[in-house]
Protein backbone atom coordinates (compact mmCIF):
# COMPACT_ATOMS: atom_id res chain seq x y z
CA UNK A 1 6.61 53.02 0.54
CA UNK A 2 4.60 49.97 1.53
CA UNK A 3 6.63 46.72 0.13
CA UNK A 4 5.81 43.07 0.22
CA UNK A 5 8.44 40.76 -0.41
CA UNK A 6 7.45 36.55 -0.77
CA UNK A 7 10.01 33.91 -0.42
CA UNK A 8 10.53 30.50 0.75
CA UNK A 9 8.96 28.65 -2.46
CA UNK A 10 10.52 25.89 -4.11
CA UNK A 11 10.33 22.29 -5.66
CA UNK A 12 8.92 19.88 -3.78
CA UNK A 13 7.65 15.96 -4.37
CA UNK A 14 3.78 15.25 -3.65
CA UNK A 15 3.42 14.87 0.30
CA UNK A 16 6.53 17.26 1.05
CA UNK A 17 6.06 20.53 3.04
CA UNK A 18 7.45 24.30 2.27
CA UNK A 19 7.01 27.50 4.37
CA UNK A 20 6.59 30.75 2.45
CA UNK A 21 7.87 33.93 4.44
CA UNK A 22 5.82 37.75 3.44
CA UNK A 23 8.28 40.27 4.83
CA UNK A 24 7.14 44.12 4.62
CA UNK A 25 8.68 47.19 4.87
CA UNK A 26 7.14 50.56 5.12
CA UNK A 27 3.98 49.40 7.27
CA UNK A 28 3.74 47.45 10.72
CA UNK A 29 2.32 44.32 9.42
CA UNK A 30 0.76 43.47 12.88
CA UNK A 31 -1.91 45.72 12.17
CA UNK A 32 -3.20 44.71 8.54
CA UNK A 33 -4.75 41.26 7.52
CA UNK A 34 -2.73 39.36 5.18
CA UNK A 35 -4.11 37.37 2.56
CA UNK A 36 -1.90 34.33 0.79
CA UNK A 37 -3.24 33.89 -2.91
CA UNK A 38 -2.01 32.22 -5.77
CA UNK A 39 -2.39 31.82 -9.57
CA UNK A 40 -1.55 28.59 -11.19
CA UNK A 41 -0.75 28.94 -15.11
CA UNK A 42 -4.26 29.06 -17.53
CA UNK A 43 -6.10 29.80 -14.14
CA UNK A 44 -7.82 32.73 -11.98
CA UNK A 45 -5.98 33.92 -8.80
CA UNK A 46 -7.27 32.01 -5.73
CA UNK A 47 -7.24 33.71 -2.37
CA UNK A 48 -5.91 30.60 -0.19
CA UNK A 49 -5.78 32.20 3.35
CA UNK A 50 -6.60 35.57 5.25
CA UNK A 51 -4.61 35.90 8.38
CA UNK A 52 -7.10 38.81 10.46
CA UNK A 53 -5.47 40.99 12.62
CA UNK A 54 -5.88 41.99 15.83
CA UNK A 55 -8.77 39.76 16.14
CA UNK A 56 -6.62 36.72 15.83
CA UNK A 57 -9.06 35.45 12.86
CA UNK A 58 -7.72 32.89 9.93
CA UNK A 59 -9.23 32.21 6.83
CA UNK A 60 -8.40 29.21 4.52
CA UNK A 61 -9.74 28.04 1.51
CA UNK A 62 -11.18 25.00 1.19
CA UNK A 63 -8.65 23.14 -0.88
CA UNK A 64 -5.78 23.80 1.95
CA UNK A 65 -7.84 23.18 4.61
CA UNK A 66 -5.90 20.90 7.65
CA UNK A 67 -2.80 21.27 5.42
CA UNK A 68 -1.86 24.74 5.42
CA UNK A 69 -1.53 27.35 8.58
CA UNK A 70 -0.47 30.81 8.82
CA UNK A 71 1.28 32.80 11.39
CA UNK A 72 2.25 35.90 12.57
CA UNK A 73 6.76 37.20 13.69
CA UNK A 74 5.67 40.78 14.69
CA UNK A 75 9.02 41.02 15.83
CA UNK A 76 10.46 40.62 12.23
CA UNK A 77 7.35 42.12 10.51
CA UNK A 78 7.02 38.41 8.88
CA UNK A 79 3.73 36.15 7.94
CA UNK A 80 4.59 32.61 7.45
CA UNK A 81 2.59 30.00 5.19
CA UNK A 82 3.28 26.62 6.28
CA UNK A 83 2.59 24.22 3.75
CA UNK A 84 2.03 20.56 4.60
CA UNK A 85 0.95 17.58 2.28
CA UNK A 86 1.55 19.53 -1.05
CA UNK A 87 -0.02 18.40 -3.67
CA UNK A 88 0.58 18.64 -7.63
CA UNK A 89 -2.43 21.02 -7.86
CA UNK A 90 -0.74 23.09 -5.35
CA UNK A 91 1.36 24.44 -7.97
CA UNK A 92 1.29 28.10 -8.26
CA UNK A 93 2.82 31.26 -7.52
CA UNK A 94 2.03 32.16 -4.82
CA UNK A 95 1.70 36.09 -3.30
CA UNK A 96 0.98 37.87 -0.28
CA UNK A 97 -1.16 41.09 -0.16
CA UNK A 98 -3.35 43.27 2.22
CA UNK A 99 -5.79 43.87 3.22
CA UNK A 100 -8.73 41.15 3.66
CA UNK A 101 -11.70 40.04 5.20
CA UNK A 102 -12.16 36.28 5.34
CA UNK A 103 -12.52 35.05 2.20
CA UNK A 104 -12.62 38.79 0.63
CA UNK A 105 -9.77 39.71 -0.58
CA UNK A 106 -10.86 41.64 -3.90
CA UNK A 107 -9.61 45.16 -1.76
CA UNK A 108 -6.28 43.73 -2.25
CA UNK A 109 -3.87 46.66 -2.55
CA UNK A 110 -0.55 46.22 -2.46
CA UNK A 111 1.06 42.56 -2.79
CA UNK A 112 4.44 41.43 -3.83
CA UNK A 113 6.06 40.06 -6.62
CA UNK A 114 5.26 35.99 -6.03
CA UNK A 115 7.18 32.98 -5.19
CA UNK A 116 6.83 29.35 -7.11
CA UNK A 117 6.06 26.29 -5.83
CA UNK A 118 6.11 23.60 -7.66
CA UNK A 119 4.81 20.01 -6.73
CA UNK A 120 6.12 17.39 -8.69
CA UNK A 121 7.90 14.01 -8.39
């Protein structure tokens, strides 16, 4: 059974940093892209990075640009979103899925349940 779990959000002031951790279980994550969205309340999901596969390949929106990277722990079947300079508008929850292509990631088929940041002083 293919399972996503998120974690790592929190409360944060404006400027602060967070890293999100997407831990699965029942598929090698390695071999799937990974795609960070997130939905802030009143508003449409936003896909804010694809992390490719084997090709090495990273996508990120243009709002997270130069803040935000993602990486790969193969060894602990782990993506990590590192968040720098948050902002308020950063606010969401935010989930992990797969697959994706760039900035496609309406094939999204199995994601997790969401972790909340929240940027606020």
């Amino acid at each position: 059974q293919v399972q996503l779990v998120e974690s790592g959000g929190g409360l944060v002031p404006p400027g602060g940093s967070l890293r999100l951790s997407c831990t699965a279980s029942g598929f090698t994550l390695d071999y799937n892209a990974i795609v960070w969205f997130r939905q802030a309340p009143g508003k449409e999901p936003e896909g804010v990075s694809c992390l490719g596969n084997s090709d090495g390949s990273t996508y990120f929106a243009d709002s997270v640009t130069g803040r935000f990277t993602a990486s790969r722990d193969n060894a602990n079947n782990t993506v990590y979103l590192q968040m720098d300079s948050l902002k308020p508008e950063d606010t969401a929850v935010y989930f992990c899925g797969t697959p994706c292509h760039g900035s496609s990631w309406d094939v999204v088929s199995a994601w997790g349940q969401g972790t909340q940041v929240t940027v606020s002083s």
